[in-house]
Every structure is written in structure tokens, then in C-alpha cells.
C-alpha atoms as a PDB file:
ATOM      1  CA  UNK A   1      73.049 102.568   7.006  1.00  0.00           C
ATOM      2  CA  UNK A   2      69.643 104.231   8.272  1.00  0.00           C
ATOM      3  CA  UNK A   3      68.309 104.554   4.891  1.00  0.00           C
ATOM      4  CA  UNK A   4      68.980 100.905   3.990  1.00  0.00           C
ATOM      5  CA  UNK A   5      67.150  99.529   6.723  1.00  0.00           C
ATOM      6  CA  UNK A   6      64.212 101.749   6.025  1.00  0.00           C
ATOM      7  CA  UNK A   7      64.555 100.444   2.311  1.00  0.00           C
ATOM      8  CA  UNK A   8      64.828  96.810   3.539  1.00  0.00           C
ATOM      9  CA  UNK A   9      62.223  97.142   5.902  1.00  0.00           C
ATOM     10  CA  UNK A  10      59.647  98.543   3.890  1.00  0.00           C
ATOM     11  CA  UNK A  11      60.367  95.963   1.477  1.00  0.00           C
ATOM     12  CA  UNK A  12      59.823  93.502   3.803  1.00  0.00           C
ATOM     13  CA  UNK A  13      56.505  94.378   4.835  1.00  0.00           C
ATOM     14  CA  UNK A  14      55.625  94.870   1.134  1.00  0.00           C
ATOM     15  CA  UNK A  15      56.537  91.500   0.456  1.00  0.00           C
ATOM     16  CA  UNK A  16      54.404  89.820   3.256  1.00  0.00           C
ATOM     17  CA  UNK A  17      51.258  91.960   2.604  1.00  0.00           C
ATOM     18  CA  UNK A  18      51.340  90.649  -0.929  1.00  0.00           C
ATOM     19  CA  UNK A  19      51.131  87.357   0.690  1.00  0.00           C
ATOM     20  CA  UNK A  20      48.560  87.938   3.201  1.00  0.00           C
ATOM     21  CA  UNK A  21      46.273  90.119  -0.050  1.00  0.00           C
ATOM     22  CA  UNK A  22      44.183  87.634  -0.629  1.00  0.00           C
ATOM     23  CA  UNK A  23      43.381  86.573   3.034  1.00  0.00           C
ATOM     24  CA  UNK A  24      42.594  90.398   3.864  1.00  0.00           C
ATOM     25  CA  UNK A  25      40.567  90.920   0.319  1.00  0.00           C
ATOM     26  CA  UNK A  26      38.535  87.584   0.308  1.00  0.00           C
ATOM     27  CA  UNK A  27      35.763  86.954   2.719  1.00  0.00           C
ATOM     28  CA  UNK A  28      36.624  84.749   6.069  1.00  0.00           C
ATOM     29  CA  UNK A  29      34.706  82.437   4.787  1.00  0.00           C
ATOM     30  CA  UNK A  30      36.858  81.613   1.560  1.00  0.00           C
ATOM     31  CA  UNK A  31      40.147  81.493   3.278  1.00  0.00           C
ATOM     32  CA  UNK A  32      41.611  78.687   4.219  1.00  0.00           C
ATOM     33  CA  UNK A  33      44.595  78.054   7.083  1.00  0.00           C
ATOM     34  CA  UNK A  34      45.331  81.766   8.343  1.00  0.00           C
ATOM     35  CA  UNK A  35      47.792  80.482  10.701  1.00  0.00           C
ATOM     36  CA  UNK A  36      49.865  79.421   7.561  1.00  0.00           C
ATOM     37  CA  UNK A  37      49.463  82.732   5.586  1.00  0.00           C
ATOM     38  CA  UNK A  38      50.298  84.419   8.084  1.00  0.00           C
ATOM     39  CA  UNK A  39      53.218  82.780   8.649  1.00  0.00           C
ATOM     40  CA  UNK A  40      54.451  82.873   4.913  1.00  0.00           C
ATOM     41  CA  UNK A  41      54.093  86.458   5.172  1.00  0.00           C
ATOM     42  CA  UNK A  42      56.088  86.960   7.883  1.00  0.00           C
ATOM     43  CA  UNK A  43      58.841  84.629   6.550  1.00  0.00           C
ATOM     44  CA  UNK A  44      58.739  86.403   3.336  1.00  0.00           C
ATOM     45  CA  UNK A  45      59.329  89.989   4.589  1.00  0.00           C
ATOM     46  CA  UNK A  46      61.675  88.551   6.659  1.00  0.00           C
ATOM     47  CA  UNK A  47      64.011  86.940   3.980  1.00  0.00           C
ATOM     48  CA  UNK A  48      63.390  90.507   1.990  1.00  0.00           C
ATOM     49  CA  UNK A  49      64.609  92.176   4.652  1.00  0.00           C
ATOM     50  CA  UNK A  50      67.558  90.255   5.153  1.00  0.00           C
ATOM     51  CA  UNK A  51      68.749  90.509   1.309  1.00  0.00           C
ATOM     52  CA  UNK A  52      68.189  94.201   0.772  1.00  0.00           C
ATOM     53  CA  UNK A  53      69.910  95.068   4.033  1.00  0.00           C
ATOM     54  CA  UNK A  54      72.819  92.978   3.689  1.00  0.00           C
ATOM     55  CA  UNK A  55      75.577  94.304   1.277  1.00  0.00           C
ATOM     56  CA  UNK A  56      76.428  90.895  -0.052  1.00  0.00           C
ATOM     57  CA  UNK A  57      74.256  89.768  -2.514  1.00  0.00           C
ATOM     58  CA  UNK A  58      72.920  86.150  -2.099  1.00  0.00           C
ATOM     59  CA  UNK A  59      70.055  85.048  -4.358  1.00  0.00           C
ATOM     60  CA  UNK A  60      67.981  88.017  -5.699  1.00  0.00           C
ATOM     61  CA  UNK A  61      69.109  89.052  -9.312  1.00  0.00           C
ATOM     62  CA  UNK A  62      69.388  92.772 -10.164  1.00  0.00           C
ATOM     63  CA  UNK A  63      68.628  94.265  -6.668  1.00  0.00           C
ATOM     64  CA  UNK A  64      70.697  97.450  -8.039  1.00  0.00           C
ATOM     65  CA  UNK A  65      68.873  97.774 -11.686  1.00  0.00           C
ATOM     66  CA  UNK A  66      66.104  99.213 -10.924  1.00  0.00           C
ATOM     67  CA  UNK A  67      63.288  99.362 -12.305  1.00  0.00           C
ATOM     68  CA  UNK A  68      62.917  95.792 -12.821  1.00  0.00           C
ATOM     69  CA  UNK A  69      62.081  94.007  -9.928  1.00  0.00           C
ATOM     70  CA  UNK A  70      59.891  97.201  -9.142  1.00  0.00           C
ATOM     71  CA  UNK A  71      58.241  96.162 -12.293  1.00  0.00           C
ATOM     72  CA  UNK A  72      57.816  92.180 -10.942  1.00  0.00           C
ATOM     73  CA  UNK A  73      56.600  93.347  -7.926  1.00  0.00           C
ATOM     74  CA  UNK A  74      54.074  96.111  -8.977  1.00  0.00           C
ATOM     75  CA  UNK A  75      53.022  93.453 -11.406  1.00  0.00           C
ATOM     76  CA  UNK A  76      52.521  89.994  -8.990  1.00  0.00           C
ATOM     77  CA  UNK A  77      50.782  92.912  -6.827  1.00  0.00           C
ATOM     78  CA  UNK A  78      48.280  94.400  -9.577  1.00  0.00           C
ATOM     79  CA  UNK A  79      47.418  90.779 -10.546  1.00  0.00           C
ATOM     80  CA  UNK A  80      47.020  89.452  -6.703  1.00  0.00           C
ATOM     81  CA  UNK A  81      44.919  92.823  -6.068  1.00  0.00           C
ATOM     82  CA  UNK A  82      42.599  92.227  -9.518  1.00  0.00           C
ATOM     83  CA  UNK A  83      42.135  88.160  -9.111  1.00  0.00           C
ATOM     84  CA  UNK A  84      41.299  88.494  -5.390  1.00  0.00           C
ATOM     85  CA  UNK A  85      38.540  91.259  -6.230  1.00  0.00           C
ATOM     86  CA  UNK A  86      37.483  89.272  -8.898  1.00  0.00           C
ATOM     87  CA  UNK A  87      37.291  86.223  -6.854  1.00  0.00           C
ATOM     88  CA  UNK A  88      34.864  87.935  -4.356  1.00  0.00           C
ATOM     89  CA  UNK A  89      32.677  89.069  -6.548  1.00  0.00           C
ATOM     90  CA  UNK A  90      29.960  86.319  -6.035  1.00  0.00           C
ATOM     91  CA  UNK A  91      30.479  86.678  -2.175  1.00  0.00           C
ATOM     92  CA  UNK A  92      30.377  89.918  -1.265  1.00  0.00           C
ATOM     93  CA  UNK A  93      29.551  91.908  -4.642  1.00  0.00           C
ATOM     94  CA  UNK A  94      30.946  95.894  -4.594  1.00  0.00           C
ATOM     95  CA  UNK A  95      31.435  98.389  -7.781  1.00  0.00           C
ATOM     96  CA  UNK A  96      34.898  97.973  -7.642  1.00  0.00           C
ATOM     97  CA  UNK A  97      34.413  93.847  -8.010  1.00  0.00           C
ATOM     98  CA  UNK A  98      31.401  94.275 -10.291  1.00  0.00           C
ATOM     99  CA  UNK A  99      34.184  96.548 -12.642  1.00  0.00           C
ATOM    100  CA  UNK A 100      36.911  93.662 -12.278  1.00  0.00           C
ATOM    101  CA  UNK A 101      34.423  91.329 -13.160  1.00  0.00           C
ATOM    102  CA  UNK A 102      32.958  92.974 -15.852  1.00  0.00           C
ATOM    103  CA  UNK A 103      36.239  93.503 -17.516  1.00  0.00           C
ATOM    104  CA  UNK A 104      37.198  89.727 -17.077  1.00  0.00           C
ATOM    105  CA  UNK A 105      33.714  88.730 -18.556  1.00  0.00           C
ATOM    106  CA  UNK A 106      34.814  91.163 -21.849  1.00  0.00           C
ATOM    107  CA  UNK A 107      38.363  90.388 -21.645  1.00  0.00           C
ATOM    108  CA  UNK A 108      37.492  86.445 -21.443  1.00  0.00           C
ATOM    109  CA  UNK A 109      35.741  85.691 -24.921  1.00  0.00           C
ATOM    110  CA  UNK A 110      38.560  87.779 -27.285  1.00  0.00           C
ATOM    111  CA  UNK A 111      41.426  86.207 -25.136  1.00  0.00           C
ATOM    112  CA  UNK A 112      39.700  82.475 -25.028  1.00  0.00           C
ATOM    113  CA  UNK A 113      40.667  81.506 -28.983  1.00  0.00           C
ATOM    114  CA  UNK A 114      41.415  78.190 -30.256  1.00  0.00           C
ATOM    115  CA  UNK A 115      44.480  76.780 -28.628  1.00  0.00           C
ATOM    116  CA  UNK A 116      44.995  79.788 -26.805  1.00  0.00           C
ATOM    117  CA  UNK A 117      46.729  79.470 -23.465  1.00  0.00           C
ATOM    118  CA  UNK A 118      43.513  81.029 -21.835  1.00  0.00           C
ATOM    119  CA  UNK A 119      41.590  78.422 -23.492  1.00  0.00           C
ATOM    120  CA  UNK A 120      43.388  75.640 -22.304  1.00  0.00           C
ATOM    121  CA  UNK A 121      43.558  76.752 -18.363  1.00  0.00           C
ATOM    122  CA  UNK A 122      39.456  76.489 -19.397  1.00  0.00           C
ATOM    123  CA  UNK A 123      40.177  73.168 -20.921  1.00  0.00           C
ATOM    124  CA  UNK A 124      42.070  71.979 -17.988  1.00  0.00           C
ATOM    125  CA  UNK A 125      39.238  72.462 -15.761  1.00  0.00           C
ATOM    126  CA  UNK A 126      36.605  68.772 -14.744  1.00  0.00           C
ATOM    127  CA  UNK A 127      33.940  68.373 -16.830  1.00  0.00           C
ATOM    128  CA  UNK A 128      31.607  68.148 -13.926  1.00  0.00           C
ATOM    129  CA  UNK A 129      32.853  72.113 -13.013  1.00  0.00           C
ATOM    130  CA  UNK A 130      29.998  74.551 -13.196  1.00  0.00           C
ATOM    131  CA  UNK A 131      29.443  76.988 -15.576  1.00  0.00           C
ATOM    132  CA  UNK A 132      30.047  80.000 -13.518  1.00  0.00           C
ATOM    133  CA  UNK A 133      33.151  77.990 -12.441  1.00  0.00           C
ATOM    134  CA  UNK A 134      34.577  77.981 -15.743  1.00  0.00           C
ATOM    135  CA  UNK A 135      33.886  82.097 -16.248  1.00  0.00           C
ATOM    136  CA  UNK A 136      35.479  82.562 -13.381  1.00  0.00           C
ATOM    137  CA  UNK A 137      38.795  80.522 -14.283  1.00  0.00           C
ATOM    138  CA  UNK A 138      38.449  82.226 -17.784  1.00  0.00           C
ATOM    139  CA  UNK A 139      38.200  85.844 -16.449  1.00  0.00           C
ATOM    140  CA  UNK A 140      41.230  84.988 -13.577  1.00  0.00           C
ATOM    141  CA  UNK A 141      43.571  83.853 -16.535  1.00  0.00           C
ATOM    142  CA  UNK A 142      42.338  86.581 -18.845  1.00  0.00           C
ATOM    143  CA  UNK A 143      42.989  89.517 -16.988  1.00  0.00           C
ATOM    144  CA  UNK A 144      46.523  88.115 -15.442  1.00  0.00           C
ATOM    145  CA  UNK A 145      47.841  87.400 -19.027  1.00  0.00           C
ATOM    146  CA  UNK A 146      46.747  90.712 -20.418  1.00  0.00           C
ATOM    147  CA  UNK A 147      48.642  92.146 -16.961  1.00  0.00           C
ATOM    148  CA  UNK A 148      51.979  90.109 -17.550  1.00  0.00           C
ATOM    149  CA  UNK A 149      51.874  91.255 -20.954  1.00  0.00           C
ATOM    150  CA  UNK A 150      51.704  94.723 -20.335  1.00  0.00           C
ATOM    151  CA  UNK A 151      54.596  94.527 -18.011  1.00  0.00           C
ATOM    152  CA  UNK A 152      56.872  92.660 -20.531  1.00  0.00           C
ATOM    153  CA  UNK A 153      55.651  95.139 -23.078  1.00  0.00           C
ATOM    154  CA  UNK A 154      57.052  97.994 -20.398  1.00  0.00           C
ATOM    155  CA  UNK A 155      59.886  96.656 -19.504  1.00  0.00           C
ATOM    156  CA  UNK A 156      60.709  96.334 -23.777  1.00  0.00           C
ATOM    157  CA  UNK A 157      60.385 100.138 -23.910  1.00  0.00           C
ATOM    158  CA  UNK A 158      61.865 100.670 -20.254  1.00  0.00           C
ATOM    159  CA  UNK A 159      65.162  98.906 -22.216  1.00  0.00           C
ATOM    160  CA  UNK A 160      65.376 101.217 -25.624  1.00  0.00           C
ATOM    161  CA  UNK A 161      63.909 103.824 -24.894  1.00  0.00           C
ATOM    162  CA  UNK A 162      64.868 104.179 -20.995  1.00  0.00           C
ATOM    163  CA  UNK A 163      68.425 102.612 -21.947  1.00  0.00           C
ATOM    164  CA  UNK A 164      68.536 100.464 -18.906  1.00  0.00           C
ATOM    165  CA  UNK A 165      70.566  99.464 -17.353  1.00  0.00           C
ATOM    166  CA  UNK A 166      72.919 102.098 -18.100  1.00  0.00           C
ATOM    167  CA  UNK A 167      70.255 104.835 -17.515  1.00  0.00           C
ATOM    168  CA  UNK A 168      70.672 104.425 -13.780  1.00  0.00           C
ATOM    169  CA  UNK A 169      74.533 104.349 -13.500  1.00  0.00           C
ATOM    170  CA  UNK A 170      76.980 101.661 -13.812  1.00  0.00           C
ATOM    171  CA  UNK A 171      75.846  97.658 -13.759  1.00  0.00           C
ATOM    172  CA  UNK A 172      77.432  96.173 -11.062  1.00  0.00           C
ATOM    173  CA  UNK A 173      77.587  91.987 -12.603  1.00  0.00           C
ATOM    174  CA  UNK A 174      78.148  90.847  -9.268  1.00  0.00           C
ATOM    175  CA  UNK A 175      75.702  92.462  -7.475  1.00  0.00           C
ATOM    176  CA  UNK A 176      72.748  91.742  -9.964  1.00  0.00           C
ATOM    177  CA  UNK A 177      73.929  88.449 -10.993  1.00  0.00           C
ATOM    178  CA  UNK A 178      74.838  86.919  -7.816  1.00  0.00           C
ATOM    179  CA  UNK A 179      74.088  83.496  -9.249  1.00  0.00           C
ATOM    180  CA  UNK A 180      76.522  84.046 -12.386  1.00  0.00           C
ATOM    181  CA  UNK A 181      79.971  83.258 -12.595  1.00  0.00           C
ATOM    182  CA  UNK A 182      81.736  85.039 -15.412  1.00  0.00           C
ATOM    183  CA  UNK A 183      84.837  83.165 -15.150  1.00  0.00           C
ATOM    184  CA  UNK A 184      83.521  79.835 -15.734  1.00  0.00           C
ATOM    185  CA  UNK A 185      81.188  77.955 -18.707  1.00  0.00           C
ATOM    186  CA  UNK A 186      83.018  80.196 -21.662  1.00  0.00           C
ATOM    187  CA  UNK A 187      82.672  83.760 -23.426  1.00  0.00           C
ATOM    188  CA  UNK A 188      80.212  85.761 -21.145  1.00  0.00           C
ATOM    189  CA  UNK A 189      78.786  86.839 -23.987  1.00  0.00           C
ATOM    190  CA  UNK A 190      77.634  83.757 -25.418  1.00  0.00           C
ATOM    191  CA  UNK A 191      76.428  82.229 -21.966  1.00  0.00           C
ATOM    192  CA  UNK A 192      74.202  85.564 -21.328  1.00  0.00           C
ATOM    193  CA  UNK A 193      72.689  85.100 -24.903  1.00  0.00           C
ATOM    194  CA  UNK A 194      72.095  81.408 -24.087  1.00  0.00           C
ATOM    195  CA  UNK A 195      70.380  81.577 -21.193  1.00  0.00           C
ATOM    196  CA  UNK A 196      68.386  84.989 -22.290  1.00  0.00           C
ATOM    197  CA  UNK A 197      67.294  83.151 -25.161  1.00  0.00           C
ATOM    198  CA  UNK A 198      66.233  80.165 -22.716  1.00  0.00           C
ATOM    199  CA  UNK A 199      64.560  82.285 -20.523  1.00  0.00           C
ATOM    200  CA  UNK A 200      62.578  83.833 -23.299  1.00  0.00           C
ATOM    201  CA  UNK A 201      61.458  80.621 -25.058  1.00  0.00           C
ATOM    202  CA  UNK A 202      60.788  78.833 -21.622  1.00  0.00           C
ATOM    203  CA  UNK A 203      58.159  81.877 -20.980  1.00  0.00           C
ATOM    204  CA  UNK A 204      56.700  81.358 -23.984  1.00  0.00           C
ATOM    205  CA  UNK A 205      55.971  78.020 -23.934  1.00  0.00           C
ATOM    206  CA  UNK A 206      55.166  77.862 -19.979  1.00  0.00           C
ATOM    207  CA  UNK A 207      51.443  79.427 -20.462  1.00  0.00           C
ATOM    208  CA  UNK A 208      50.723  76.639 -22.779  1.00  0.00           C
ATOM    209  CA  UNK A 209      52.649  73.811 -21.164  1.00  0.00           C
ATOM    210  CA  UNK A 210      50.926  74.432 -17.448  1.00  0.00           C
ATOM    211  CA  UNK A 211      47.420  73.273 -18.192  1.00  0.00           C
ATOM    212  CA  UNK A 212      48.778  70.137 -20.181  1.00  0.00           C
ATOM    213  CA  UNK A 213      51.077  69.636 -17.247  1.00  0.00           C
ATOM    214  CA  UNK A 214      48.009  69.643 -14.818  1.00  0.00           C
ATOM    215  CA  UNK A 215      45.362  67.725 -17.354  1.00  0.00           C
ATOM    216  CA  UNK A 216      48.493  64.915 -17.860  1.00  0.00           C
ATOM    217  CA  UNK A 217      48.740  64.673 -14.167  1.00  0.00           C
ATOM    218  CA  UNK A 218      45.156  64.701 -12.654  1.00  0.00           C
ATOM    219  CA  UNK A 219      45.590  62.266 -10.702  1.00  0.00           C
ATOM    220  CA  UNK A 220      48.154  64.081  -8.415  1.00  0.00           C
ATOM    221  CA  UNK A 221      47.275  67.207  -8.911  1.00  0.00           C
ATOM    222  CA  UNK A 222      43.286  68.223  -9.043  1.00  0.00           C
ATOM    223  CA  UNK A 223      42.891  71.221 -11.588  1.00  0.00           C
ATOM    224  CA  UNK A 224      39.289  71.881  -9.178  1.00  0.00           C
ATOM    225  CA  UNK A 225      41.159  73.570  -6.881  1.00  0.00           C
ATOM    226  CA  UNK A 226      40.825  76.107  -8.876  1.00  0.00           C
ATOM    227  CA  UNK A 227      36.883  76.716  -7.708  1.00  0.00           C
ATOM    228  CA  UNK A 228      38.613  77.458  -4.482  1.00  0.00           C
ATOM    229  CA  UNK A 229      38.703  81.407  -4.195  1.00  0.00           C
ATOM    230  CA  UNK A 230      41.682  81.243  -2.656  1.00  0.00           C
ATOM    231  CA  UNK A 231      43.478  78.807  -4.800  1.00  0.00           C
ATOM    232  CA  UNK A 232      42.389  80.447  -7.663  1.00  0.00           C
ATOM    233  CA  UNK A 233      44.138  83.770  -6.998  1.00  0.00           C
ATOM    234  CA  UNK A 234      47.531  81.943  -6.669  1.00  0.00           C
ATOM    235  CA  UNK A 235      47.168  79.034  -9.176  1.00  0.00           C
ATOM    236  CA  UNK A 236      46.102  81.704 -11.886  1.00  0.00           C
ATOM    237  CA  UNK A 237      48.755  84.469 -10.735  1.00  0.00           C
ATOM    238  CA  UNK A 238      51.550  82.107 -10.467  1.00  0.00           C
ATOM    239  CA  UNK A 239      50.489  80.519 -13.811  1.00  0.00           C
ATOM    240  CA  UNK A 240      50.955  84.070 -15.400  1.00  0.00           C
ATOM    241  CA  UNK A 241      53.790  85.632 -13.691  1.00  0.00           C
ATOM    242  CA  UNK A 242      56.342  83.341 -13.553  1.00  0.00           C
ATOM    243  CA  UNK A 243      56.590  82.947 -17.266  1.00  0.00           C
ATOM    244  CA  UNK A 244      56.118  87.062 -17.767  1.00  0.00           C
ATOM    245  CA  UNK A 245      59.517  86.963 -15.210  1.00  0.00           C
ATOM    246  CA  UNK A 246      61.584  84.307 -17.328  1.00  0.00           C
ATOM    247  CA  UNK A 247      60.661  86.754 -20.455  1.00  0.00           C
ATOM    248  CA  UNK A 248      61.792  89.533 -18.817  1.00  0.00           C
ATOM    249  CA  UNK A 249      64.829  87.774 -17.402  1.00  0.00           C
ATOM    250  CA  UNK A 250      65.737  86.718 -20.739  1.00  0.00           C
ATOM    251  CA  UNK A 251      65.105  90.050 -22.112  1.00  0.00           C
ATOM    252  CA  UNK A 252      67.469  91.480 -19.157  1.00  0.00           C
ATOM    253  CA  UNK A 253      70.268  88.999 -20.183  1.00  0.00           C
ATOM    254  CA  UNK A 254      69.843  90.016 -23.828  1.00  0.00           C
ATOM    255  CA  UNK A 255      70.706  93.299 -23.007  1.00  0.00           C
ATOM    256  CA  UNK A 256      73.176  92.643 -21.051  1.00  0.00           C
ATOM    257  CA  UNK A 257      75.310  90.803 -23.471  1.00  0.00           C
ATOM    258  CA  UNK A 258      75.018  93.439 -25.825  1.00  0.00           C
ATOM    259  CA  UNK A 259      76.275  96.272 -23.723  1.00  0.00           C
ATOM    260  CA  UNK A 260      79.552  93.871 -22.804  1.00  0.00           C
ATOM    261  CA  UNK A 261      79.888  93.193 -26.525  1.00  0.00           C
ATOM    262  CA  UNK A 262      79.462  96.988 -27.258  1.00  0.00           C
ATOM    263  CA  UNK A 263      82.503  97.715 -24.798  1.00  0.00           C
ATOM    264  CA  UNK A 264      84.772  95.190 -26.337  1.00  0.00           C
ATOM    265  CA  UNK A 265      83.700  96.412 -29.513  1.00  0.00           C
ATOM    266  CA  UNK A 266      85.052  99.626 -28.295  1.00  0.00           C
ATOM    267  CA  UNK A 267      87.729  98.334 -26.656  1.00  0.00           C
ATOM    268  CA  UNK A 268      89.194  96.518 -29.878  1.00  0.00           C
ATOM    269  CA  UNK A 269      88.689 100.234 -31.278  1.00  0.00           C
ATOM    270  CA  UNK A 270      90.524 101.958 -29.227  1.00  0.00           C
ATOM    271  CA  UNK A 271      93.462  99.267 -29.431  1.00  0.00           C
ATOM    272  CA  UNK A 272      93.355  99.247 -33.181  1.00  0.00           C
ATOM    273  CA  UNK A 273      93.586 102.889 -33.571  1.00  0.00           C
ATOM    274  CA  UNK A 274      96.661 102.817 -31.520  1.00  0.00           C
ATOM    275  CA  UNK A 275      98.987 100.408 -32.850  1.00  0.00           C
ATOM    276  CA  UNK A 276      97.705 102.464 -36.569  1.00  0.00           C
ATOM    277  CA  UNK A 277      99.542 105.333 -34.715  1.00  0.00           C
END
């Protein structure tokens, strides 16, 4: 009991500081509405708290596979950490933003290619948007989509080479698929390859399908928030994260399904060489 609390808690209070990050990196003078940051980050760590200490699943998928919500998290946080450093660069210049920056400047050309989904964010922006502006957004979404990539690209070799989930121990369905009824909808099997394959193709196609989503709809949503420090760090994280989480999702489901269809393969096996006795 002691040692989940101390595990919830210190979840918790990792989960609100990577909400307040960017208020505590940027400069007062580029944050907007403390009062409300703070109190996201408290109700985040809060709702952490409460799932990792209960023993009853509710909502957050593979909370006993480890290492892949490590992964997400270590990931959202690296890319928070990198866009918020970046972001303060032409504020309050240090060597460590200066380096961010400079990478994002190198990073930004080679990644920025014809129809690319950097090039679009770019593309998204007003035409009135300043130059610097426009480096900026094409640095932010430069360095988080070589960041999600790397993490998909770990979590690939985390699965054959690591064998996860098995690696750790048994895979508990209920507890990492809280959301996923195996007795309804048809062969497991199938459904898991369904929606991993979904989850894949939907994070493929989400990098692309944002900026058109924002440049189709400019007159609800204004793409110029993105000159907004602030703004920027989320707009540009959330842009690449959530589709490098439906990949790995997907990826997770694919793997999945092909342990269970292993075992049954096994299963039938086992029952076959029987009845040949």
C-alpha cells in the first residue's frame, strides 16, 4: 500500500509539472493566465494520482506494461522541455536556448520538403506572419516530429527486441485495456488488429491533416496563435504527440493480437497432439 501511494504520488506531481513547464521555463512576460495553469496542473496530478493508486483500472490503458507510457511521458516531457527553451530564445537568450535553437534552425530546412507535414504547419501560418515567426513555427514542429519519431522508433525495438509485453511478466487485458471488452464486437483477435491498424493509419495521416484542418477553418480557429510563446509550445507538442501515441497504440494492439493468436496457436497444438494419442 505505502509504495503505491509513493508511486501515485510522484506521478502526480510529474504530471502537473509537465503542465506548469512552460509557465516556469518561459519569461513572465510570455505567459498568459497563471491562475489557470496552475490549476490544470493541480487537476492533472490529481486525476494521476487517483488512477495509479486505485486498484481498479478506469481510463488509462496499459498502466501495468511498462515501459510504454514511461515512453509517452518522457517523450510529451522532452518535447515540452525543448519547444519551451526554444521559444525563449529571443527573450531571454542562454547557451542551452542558443543550442535548441540552433538545432531547430538545422533541423528545419532538411525536415521542411515539399508537402511535408513540417511544411504545411509553415503553410498554415498568415501571410502577414513575420519571418522570424515562421522559423520559429518551423524549428517548434521540426524538432517535435524528429522527437515523436524517435520514440515510435524505440518503442518498435522496445517490442522485438525487448519482447514486450511479455518481457515484464504476464499481460493483465483488463488492467491495460480497461476500455476493451473482449466479450463483445467478435474474435479478439480481429478487433485488436482493427483498431491497431486504425490507430496506426490515423497517426499517420494526423501530422498532415492538422494544418489543413486549421487553414480550412480560419475563421474559428486563428493558426497566429502560434506567435504566442506559450501557445506555440502546446499547439506544436500536441500537434506531434498525439499522433506519435495513436502509432504506438496501434503498434501496442498489433502485438497484442499476435501473442493471443500465438497461444491459441499453441493451444490447438497441444489439443491436436492429444486426440493423435
Amino acid at each position: 500500500m505505502f509504495a503505491r501511494i509513493i508511486g501515485a504520488a510522484a506521478r502526480g506531481v510529474l504530471v502537473a509539472l509537465l503542465i506548469a513547464l512552460p509557465s516556469l521555463l518561459l519569461p513572465v512576460s510570455a505567459t498568459d493566465s497563471p491562475e489557470i495553469i496552475v490549476f490544470m496542473a493541480l487537476l492533472g496530478g490529481a486525476l494521476t494520482f487517483a488512477e495509479y493508486f486505485s486498484s481498479f483500472p478506469s481510463f488509462v490503458e496499459f498502466r501495468a506494461a511498462p515501459p510504454l507510457n514511461r515512453m509517452r511521458f518522457a517523450a510529451c516531457f522532452a518535447m515540452i522541455v525543448t519547444l519551451s527553451l526554444l521559444a525563449r530564445h529571443p527573450l531571454e537568450p542562454t547557451g542551452l536556448t542558443a543550442l535548441i535553437h540552433g538545432l531547430g534552425m538545422q533541423l528545419g530546412p532538411v525536415l521542411a520538403f515539399e508537402y511535408s507535414p513540417v511544411q504545411l504547419i509553415v503553410l498554415m501560418m498568415p501571410e502577414a506572419t513575420s519571418e522570424p515567426s515562421l522559423l520559429m513555427v518551423r524549428s517548434a514542429a521540426s524538432l517535435s516530429y524528429v522527437l515523436a519519431a524517435l520514440t515510435i522508433a524505440g518503442f518498435a525495438l522496445i517490442i522485438r527486441i525487448g519482447n514486450w509485453p511479455v518481457g515484464n511478466g504476464a499481460f493483465n487485458v483488463w488492467v491495460n485495456l480497461p476500455l476493451f471488452d473482449p466479450t463483445t464486437g467478435g474474435d479478439v483477435v480481429t478487433r485488436l488488429q482493427r483498431d491497431g491498424r486504425i490507430n496506426i493509419i490515423a497517426g499517420i495521416l494526423l501530422p498532415f491533416a492538422i494544418p489543413v484542418l486549421f487553414k480550412l477553418s480560419s475563421g474559428v480557429l486563428d493558426s497566429a496563435l502560434l506567435t504566442k510563446p506559450q501557445m506555440l509550445v502546446w499547439l506544436i507538442a500536441g500537434w506531434a504527440f498525439v499522433p506519435a501515441s495513436l502509432i504506438m497504440r496501434g503498434l501496442a494492439f498489433l502485438r497484442i493480437a499476435e501473442l493471443i493468436a500465438q497461444k491459441r496457436r499453441a493451444a490447438y497444438a497441444d489439443t491436436d497432439a492429444l486426440q493423435t494419442a
